[in-house]
C-alpha atoms as a PDB file:
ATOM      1  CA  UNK A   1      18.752 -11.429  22.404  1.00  0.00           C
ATOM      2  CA  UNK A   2      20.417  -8.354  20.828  1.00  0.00           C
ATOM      3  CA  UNK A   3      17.008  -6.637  19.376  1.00  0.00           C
ATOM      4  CA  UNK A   4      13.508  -6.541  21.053  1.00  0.00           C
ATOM      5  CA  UNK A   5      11.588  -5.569  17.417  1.00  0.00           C
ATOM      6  CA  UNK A   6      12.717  -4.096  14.034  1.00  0.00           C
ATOM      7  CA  UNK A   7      12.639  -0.481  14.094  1.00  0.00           C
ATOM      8  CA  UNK A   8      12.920   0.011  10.606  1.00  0.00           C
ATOM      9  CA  UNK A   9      13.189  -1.052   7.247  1.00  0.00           C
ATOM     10  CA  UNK A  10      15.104   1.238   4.394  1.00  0.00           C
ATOM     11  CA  UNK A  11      14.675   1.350   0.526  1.00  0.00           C
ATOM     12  CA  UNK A  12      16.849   3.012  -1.841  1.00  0.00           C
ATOM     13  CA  UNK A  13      14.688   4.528  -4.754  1.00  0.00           C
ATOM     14  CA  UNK A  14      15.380   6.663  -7.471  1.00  0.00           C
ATOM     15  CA  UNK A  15      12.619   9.041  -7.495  1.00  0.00           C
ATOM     16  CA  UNK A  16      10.521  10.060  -4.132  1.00  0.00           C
ATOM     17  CA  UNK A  17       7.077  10.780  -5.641  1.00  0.00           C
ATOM     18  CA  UNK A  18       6.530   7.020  -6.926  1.00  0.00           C
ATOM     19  CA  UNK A  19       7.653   5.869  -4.140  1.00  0.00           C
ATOM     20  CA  UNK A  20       5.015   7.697  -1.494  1.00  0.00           C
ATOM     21  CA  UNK A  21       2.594   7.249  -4.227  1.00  0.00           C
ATOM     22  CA  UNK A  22       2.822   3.558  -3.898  1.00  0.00           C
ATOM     23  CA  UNK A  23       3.694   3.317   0.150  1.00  0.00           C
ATOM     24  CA  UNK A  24       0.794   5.990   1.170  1.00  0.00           C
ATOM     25  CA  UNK A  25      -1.898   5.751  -1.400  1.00  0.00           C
ATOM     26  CA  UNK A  26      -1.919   2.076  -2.377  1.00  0.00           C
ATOM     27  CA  UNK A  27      -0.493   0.423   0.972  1.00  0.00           C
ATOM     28  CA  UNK A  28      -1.732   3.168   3.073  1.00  0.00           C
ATOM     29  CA  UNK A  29       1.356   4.004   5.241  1.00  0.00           C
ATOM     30  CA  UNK A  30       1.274   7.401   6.914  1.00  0.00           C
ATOM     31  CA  UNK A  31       3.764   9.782   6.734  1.00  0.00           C
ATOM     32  CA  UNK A  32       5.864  10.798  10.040  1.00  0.00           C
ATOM     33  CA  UNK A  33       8.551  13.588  10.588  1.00  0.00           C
ATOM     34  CA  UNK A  34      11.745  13.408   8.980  1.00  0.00           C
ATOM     35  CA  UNK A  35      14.796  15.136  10.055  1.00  0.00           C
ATOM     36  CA  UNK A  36      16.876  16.979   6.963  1.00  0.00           C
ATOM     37  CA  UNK A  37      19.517  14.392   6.697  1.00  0.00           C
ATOM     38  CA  UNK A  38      20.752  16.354   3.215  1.00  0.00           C
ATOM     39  CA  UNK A  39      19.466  13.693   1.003  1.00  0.00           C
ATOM     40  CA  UNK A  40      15.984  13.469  -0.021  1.00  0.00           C
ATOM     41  CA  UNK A  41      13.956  10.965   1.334  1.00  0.00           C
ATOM     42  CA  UNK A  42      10.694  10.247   3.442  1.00  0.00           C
ATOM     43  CA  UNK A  43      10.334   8.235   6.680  1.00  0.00           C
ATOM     44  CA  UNK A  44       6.320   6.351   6.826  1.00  0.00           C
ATOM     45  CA  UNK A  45       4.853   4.035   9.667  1.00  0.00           C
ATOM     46  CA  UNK A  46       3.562   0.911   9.123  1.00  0.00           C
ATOM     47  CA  UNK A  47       2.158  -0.625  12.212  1.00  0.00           C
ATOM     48  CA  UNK A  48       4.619  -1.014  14.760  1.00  0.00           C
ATOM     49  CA  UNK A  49       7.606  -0.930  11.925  1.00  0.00           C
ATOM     50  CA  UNK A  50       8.975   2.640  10.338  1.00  0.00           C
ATOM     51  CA  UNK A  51       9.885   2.753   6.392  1.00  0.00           C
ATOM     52  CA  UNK A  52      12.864   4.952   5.254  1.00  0.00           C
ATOM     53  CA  UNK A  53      12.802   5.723   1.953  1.00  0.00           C
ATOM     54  CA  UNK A  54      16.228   7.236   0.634  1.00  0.00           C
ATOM     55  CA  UNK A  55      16.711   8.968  -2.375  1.00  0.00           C
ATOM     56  CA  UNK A  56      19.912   7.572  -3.574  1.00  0.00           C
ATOM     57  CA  UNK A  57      22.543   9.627  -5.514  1.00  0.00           C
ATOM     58  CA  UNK A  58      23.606   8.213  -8.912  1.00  0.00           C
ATOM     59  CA  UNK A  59      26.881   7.682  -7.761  1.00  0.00           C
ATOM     60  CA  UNK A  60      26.302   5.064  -4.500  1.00  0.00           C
ATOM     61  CA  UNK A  61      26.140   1.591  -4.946  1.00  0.00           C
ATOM     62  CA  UNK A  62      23.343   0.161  -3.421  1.00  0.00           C
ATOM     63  CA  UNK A  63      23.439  -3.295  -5.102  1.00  0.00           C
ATOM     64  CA  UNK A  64      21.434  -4.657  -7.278  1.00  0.00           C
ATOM     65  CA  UNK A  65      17.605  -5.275  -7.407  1.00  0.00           C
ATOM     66  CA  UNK A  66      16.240  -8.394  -9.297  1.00  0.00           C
ATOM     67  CA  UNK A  67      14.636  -7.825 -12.556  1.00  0.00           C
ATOM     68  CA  UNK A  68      11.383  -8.923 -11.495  1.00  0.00           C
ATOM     69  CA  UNK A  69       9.289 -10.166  -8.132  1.00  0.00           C
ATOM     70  CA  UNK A  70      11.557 -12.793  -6.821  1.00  0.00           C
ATOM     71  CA  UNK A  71      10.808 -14.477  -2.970  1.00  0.00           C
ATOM     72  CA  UNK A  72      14.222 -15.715  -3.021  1.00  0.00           C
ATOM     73  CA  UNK A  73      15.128 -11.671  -3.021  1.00  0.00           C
ATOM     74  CA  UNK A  74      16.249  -9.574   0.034  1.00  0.00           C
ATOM     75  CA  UNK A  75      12.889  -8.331   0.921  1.00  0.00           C
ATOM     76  CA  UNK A  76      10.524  -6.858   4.088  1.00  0.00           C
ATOM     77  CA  UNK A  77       7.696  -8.968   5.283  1.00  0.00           C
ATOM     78  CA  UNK A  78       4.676  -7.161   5.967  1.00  0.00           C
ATOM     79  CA  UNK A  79       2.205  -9.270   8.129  1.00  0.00           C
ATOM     80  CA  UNK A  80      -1.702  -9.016   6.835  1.00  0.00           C
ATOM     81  CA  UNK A  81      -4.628  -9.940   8.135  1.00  0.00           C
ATOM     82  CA  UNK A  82      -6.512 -11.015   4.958  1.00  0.00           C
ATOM     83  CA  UNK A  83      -4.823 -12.477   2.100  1.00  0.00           C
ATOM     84  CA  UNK A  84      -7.621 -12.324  -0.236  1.00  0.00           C
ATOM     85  CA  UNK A  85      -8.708  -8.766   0.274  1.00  0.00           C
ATOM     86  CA  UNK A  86      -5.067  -7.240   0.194  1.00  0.00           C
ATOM     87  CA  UNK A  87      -4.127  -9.726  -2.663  1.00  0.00           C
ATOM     88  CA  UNK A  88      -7.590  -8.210  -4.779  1.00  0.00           C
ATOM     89  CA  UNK A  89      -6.302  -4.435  -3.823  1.00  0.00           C
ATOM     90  CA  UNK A  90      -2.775  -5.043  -4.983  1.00  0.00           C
ATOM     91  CA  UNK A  91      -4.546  -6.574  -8.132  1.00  0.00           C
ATOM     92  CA  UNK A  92      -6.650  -3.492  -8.396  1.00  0.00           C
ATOM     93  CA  UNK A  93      -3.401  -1.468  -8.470  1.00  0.00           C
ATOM     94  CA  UNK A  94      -2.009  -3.518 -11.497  1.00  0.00           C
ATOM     95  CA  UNK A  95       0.669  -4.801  -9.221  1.00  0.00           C
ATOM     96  CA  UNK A  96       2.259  -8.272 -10.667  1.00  0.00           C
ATOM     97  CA  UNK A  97       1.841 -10.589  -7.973  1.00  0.00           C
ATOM     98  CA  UNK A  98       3.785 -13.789  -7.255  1.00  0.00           C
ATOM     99  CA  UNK A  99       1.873 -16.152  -4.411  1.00  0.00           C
ATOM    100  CA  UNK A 100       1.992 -19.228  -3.193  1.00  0.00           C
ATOM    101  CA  UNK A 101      -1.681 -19.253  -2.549  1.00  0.00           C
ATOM    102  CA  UNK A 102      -4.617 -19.190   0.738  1.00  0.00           C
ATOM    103  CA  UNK A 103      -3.564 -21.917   2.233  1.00  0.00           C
ATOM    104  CA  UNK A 104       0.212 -20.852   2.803  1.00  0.00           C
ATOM    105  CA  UNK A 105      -0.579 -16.814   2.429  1.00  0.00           C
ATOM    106  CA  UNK A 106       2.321 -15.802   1.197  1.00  0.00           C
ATOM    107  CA  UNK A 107       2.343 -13.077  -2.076  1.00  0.00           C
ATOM    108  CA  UNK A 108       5.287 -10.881  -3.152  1.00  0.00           C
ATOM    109  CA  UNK A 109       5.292  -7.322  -4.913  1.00  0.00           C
ATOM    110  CA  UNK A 110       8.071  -4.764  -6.347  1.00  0.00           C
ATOM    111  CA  UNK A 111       7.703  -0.985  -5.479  1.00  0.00           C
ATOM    112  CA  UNK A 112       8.576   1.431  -8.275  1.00  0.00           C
ATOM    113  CA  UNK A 113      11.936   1.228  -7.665  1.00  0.00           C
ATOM    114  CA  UNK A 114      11.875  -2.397  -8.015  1.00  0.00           C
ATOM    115  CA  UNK A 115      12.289  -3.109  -4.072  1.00  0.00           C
ATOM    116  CA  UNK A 116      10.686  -6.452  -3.363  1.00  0.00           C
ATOM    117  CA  UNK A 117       7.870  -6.889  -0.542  1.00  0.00           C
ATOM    118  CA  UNK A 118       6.119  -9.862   0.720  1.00  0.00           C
ATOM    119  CA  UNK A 119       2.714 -10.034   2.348  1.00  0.00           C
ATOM    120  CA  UNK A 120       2.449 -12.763   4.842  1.00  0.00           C
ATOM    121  CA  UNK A 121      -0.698 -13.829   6.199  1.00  0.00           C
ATOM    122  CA  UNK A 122      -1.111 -13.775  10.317  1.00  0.00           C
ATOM    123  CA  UNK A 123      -3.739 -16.077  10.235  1.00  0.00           C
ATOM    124  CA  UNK A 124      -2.901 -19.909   9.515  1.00  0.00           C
END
């Protein structure tokens, strides 16, 4: 096997502060040190997993995002440990939630910038 873990996940956004508004305050990442890379941006830990978020100039392509929360999206997986309490706080947070449910623990989210996230349950 080529990789031991995933080091990090990145997100092209628009705008920085929706962005850390969303990944700090509502999913409760904390911030870690960036280096000046000449691009604005912000680098957050989330468990064992870092998130880059890249400001993106007008001019790069960095594909398209679907229109709304799709699964079948490119997205990150974040594993939780209760589906019903983070599922109530993304409610909370007038996020539009697409889930398949308890039993199978699965629920998707966008970010601001319309970057698509699932929450996966760890427990069966």
């Amino acid at each position: 096997m080529i990789s031991e873990a995933v080091h990090h996940v990145s997100f092209c956004i628009p705008e920085l502060a929706p962005s850390l508004h969303f990944y700090q305050e509502i999913l409760g990442f904390e911030p870690i040190e960036r280096p000046s890379m000449g691009i604005d941006g912000a680098w957050l830990q989330a468990g064992n997993t870092q998130i880059h978020l890249i400001v993106a100039p007008e001019s790069a392509d960095v594909g398209s995002k679907p229109g709304k929360t799709n699964p079948l999206a490119n997205h990150c997986a974040f594993a939780i440990d209760d589906y019903e309490k983070t599922r109530d706080h993304l409610k909370q947070h007038g996020l539009e939630i697409v889930e398949t449910g308890v039993e199978r623990g699965q629920m998707w989210v966008s970010d601001p910038a319309g970057n698509v996230l699932e929450f996966i349950s760890s427990r069966p």
